[in-house]
C-alpha atoms as a PDB file:
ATOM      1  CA  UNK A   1      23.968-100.044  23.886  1.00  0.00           C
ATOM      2  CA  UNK A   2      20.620 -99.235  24.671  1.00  0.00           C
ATOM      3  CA  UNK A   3      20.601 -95.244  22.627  1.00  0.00           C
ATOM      4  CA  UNK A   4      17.563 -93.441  22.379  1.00  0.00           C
ATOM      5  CA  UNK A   5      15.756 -92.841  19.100  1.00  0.00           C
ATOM      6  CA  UNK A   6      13.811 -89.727  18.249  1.00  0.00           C
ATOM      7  CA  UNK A   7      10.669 -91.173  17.110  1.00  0.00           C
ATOM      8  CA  UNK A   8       7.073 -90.921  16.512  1.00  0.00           C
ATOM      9  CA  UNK A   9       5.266 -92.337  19.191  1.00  0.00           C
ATOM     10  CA  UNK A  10       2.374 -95.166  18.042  1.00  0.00           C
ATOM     11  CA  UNK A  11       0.635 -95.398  21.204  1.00  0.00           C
ATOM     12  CA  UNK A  12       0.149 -92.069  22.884  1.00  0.00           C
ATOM     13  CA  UNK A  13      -0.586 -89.878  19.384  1.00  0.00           C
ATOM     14  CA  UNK A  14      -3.477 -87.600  19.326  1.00  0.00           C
ATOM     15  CA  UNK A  15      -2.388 -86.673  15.377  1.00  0.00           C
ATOM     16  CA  UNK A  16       0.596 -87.655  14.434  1.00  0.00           C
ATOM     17  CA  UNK A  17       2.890 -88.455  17.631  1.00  0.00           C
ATOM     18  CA  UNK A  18       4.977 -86.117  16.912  1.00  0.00           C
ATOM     19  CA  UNK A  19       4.826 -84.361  20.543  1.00  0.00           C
ATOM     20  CA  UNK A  20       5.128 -87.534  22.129  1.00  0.00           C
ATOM     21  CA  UNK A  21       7.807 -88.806  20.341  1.00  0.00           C
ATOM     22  CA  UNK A  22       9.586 -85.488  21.349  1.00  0.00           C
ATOM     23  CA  UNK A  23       8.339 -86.088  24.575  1.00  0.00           C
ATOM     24  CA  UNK A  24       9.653 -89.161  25.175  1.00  0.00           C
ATOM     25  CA  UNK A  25      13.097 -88.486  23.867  1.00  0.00           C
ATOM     26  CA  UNK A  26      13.431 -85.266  25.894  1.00  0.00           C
ATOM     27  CA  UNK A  27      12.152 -87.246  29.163  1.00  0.00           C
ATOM     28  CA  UNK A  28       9.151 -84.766  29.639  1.00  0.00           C
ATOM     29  CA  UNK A  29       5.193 -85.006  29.674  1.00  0.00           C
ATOM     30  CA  UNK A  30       3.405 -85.680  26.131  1.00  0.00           C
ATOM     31  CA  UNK A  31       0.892 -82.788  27.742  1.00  0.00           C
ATOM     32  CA  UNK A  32       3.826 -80.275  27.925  1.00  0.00           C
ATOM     33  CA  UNK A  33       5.160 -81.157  24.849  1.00  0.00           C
ATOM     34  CA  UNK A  34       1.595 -80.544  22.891  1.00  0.00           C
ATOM     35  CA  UNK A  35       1.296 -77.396  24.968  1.00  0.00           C
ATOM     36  CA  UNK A  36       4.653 -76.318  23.493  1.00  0.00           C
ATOM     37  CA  UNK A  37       3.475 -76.972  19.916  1.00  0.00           C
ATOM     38  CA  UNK A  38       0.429 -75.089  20.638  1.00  0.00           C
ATOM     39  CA  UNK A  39       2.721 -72.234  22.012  1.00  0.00           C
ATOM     40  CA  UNK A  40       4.632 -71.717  19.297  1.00  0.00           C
ATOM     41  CA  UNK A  41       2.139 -71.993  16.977  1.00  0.00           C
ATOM     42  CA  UNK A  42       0.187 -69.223  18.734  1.00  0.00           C
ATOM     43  CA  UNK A  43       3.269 -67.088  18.331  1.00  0.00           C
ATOM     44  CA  UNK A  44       3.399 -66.615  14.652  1.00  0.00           C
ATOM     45  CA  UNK A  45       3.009 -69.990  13.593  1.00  0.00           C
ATOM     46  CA  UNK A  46       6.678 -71.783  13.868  1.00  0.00           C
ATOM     47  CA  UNK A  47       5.119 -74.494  15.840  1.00  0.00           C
ATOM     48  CA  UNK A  48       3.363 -75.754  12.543  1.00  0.00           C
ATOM     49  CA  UNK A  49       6.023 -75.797  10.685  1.00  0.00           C
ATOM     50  CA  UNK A  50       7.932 -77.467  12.927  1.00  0.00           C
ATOM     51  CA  UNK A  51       5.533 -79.870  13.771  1.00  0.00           C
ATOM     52  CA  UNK A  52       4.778 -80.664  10.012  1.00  0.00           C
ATOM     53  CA  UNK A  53       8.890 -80.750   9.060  1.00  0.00           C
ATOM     54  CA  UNK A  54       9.218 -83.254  12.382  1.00  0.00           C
ATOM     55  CA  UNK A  55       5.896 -85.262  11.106  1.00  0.00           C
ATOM     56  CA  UNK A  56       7.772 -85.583   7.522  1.00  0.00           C
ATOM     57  CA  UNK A  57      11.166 -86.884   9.078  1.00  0.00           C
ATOM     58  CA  UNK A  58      10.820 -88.568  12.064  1.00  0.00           C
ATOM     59  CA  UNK A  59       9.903 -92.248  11.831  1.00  0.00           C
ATOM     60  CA  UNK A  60       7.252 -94.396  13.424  1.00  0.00           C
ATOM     61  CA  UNK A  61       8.250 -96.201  16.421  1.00  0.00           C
END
C-alpha cells in the first residue's frame, strides 16, 4: 500500500514546510498553498494559528 502521509516537507520549506507538506498531500502547488496561509492570515489571523498548530503536529518527512 503505497498511502499518503501528511507531512512536513524537508526539501521545498521556506520556514517550516508546513505549506508544502500540505501541498503535497492535497496534490497542489507549494506557491498556492503559501498564498493560502498568507490569505488567511490576512483575514483575521487564522492562518497563523493554523500554520503554528500544523508546524507543532505534523512530522518531518
Amino acid at each position: 500500500m503505497n498511502e499518503k502521509q501528511l507531512v512536513r516537507s524537508t526539501d521545498d520549506r521556506m520556514i517550516a514546510g508546513v505549506a508544502s507538506g500540505v501541498a503535497n498531500y492535497l496534490n497542489l502547488d507549494p506557491t498556492i498553498a503559501r498564498l493560502l496561509f498568507v490569505l488567511l492570515a490576512l483575514a483575521g489571523g487564522p492562518g497563523i494559528i493554523i500554520y503554528l498548530i500544523l508546524w507543532v503536529v505534523m512530522p518531518e518527512a
